[in-house]
N, C-alpha and C. Protein backbone atom coordinates (compact mmCIF):
# COMPACT_ATOMS: atom_id res chain seq x y z
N UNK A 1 -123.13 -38.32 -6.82
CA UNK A 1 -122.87 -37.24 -5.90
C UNK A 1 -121.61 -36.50 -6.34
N UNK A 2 -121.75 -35.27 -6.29
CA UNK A 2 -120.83 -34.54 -6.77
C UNK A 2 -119.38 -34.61 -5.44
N UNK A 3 -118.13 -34.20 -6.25
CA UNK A 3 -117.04 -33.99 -5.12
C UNK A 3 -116.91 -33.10 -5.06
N UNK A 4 -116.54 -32.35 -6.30
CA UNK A 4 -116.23 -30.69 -5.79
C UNK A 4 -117.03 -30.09 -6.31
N UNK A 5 -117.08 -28.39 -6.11
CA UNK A 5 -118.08 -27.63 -6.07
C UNK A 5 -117.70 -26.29 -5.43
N UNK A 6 -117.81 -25.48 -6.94
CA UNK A 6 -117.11 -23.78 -7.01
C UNK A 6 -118.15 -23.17 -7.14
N UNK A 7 -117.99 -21.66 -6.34
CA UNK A 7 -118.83 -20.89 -6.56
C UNK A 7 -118.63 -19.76 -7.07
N UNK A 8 -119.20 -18.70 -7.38
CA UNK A 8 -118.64 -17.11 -8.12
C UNK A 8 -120.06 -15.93 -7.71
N UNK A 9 -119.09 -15.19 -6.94
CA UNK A 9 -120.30 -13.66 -6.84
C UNK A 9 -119.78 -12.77 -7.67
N UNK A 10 -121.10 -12.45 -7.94
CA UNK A 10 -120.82 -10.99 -9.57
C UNK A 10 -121.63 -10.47 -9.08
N UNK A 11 -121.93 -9.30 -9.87
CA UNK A 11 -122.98 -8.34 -10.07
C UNK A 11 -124.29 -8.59 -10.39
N UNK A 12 -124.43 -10.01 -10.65
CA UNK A 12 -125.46 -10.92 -11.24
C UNK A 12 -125.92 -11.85 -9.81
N UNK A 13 -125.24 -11.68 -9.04
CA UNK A 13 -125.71 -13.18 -7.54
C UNK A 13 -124.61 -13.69 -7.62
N UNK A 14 -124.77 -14.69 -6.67
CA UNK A 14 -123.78 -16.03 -6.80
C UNK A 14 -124.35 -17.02 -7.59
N UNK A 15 -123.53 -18.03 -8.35
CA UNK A 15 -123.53 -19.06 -8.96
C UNK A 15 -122.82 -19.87 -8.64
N UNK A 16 -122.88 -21.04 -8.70
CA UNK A 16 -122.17 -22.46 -8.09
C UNK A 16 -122.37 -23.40 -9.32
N UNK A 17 -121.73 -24.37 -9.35
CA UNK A 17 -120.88 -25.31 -10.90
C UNK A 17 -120.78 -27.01 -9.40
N UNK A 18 -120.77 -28.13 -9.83
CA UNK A 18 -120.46 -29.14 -9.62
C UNK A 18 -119.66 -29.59 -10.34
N UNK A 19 -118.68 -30.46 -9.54
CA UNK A 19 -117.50 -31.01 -10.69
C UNK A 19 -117.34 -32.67 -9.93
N UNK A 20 -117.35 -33.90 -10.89
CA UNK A 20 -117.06 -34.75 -10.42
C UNK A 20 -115.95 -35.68 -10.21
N UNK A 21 -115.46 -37.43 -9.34
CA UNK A 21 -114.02 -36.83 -9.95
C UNK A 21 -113.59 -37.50 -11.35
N UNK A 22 -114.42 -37.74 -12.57
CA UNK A 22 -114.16 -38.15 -13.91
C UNK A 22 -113.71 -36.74 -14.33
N UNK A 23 -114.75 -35.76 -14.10
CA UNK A 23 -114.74 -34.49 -14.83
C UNK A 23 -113.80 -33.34 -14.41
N UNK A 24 -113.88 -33.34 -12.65
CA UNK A 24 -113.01 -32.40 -12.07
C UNK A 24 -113.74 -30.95 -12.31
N UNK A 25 -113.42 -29.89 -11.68
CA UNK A 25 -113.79 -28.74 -11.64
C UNK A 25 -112.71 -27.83 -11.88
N UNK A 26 -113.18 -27.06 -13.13
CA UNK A 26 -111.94 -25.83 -13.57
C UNK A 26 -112.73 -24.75 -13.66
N UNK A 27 -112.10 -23.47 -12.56
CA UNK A 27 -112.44 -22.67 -12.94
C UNK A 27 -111.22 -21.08 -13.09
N UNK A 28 -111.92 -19.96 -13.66
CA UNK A 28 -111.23 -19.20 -14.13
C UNK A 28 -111.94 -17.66 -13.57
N UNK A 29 -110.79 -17.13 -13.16
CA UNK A 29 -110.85 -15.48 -12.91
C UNK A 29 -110.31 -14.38 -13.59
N UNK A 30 -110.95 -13.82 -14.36
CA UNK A 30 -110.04 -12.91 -15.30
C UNK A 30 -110.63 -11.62 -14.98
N UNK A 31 -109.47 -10.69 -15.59
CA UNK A 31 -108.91 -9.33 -15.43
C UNK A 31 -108.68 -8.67 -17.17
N UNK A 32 -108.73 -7.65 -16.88
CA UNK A 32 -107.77 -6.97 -18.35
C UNK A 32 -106.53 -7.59 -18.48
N UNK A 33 -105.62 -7.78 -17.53
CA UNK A 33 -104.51 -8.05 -17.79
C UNK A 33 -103.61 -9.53 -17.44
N UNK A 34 -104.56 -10.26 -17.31
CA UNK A 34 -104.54 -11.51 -16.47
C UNK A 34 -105.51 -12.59 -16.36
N UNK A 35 -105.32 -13.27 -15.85
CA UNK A 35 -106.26 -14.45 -14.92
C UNK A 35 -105.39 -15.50 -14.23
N UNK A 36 -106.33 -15.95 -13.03
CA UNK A 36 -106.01 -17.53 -11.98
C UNK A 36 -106.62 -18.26 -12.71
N UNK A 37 -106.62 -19.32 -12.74
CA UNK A 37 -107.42 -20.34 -13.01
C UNK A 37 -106.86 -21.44 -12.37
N UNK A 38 -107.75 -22.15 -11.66
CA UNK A 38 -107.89 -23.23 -10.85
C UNK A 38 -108.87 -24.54 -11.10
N UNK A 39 -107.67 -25.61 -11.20
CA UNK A 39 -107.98 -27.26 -11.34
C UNK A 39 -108.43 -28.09 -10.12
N UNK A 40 -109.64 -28.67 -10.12
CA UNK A 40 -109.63 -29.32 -9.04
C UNK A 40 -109.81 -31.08 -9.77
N UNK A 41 -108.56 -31.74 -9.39
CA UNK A 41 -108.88 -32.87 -10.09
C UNK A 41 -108.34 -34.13 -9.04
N UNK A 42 -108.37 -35.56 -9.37
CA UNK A 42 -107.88 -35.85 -8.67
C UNK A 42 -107.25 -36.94 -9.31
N UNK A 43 -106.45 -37.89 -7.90
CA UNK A 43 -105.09 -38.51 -8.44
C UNK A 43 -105.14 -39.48 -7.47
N UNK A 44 -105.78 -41.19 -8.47
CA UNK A 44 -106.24 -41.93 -7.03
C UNK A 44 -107.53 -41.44 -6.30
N UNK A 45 -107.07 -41.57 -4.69
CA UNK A 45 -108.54 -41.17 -4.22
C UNK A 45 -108.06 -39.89 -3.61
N UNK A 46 -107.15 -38.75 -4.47
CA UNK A 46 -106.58 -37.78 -3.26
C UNK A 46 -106.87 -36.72 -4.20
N UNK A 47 -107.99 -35.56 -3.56
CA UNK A 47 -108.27 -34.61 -4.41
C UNK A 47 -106.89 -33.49 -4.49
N UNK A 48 -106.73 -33.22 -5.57
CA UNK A 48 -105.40 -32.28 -6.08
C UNK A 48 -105.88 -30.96 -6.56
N UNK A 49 -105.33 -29.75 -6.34
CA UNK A 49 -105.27 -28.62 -6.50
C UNK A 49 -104.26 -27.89 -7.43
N UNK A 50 -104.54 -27.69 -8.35
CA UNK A 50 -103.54 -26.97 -9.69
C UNK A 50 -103.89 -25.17 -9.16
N UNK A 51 -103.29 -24.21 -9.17
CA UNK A 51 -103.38 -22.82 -9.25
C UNK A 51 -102.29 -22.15 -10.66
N UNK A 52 -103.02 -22.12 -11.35
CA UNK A 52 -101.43 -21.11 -12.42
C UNK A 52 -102.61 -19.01 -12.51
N UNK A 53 -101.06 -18.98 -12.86
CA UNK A 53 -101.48 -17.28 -12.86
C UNK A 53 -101.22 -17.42 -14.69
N UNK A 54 -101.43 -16.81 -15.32
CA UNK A 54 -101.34 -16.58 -16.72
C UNK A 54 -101.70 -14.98 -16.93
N UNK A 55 -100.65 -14.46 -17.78
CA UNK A 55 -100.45 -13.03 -18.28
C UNK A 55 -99.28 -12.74 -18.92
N UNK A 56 -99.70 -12.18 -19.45
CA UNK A 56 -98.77 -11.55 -21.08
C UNK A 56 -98.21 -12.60 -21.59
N UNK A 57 -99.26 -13.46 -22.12
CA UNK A 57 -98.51 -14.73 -22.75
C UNK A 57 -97.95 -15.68 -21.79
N UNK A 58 -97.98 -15.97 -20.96
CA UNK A 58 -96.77 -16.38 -19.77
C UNK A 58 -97.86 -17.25 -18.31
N UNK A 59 -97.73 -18.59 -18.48
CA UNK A 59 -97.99 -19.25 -17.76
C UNK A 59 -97.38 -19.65 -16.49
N UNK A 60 -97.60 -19.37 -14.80
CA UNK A 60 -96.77 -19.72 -14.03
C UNK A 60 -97.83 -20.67 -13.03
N UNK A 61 -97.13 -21.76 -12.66
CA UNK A 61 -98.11 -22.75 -11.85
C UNK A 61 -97.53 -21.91 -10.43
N UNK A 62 -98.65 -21.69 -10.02
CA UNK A 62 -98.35 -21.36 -8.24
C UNK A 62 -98.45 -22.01 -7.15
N UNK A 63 -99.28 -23.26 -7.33
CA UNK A 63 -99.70 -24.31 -6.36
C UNK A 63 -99.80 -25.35 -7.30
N UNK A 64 -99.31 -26.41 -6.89
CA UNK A 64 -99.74 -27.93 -7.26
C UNK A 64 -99.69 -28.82 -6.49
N UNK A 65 -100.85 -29.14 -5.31
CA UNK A 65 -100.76 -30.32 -4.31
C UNK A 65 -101.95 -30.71 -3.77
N UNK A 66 -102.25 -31.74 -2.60
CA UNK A 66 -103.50 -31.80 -1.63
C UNK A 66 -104.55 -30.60 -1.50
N UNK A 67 -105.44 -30.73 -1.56
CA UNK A 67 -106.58 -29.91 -0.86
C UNK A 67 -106.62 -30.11 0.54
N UNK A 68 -106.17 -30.85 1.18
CA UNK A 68 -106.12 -31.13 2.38
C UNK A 68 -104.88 -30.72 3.65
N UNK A 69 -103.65 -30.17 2.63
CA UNK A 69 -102.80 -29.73 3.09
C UNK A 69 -101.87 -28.17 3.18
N UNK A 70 -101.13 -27.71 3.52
CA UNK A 70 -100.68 -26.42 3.06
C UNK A 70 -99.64 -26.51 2.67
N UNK A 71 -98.91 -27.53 2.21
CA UNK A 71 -97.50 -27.27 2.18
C UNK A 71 -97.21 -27.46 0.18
N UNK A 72 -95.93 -27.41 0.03
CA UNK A 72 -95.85 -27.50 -1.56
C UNK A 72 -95.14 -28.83 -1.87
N UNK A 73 -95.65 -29.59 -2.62
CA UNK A 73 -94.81 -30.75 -2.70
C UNK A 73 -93.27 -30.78 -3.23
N UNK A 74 -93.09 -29.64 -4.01
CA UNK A 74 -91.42 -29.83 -4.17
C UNK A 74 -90.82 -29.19 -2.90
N UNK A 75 -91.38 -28.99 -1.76
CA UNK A 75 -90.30 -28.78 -0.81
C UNK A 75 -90.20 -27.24 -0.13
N UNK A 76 -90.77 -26.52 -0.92
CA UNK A 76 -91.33 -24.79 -0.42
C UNK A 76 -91.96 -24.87 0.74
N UNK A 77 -91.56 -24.12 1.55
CA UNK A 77 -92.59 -23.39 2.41
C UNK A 77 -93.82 -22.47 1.77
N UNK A 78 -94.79 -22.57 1.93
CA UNK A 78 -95.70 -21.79 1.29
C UNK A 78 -96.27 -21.14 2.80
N UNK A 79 -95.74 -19.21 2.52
CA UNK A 79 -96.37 -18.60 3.40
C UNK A 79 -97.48 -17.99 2.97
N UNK A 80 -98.43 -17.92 4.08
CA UNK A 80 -99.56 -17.11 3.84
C UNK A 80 -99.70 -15.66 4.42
N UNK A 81 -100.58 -15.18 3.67
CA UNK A 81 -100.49 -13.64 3.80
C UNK A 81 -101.12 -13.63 5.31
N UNK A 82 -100.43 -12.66 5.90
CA UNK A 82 -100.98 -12.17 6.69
C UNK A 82 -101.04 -10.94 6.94
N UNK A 83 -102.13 -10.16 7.11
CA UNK A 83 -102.47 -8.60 6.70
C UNK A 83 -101.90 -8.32 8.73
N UNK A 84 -100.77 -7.42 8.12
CA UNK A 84 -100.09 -6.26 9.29
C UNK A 84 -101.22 -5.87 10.16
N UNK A 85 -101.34 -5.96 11.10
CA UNK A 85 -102.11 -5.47 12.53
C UNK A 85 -102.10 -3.92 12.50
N UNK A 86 -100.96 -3.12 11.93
CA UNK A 86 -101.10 -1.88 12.53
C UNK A 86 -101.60 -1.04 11.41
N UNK A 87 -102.30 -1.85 10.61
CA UNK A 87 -102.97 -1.12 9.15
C UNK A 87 -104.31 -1.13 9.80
N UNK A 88 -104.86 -1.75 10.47
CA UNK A 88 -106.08 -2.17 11.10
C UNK A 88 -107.04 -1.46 10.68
């Protein structure tokens, strides 16, 4: 039985990928000038979440923790966006 499991809509449908936890699930979003790419692996029995941004040569990890949680393990507050009400 699979653990994780990514999906992607294009211009083509959606597609979906299984990842198990020997194998883990990586996937990638690219741009002209960029890409996310996201690790889903795990550590023990605790599924883990990698996020890095990569562009112009230049790797930055943006998330590394729980799937189960919101916070950052070195100690950040990690805020989330929240889209302004009076743009509505």
């Amino acid at each position: 039985m699979a653990r994780f499991r990514g999906t992607v809509q294009g211009s083509r449908g959606e597609a979906s990928r299984l990842g198990h936890a020997k194998s883990g699930l990586h996937m990638k979003a690219s741009g002209w000038n960029g890409h996310i790419r996201v690790d889903l692996t795990t550590v023990g029995d605790e599924d883990v979440c990698s996020v890095f941004h990569d562009a112009a040569g230049t790797t930055r990890l943006l998330y590394l923790g729980s799937l189960d949680k919101h916070d950052d393990p070195r100690g950040n507050e990690i805020k989330l966006y929240e889209e302004d009400e009076s743009n509505g």
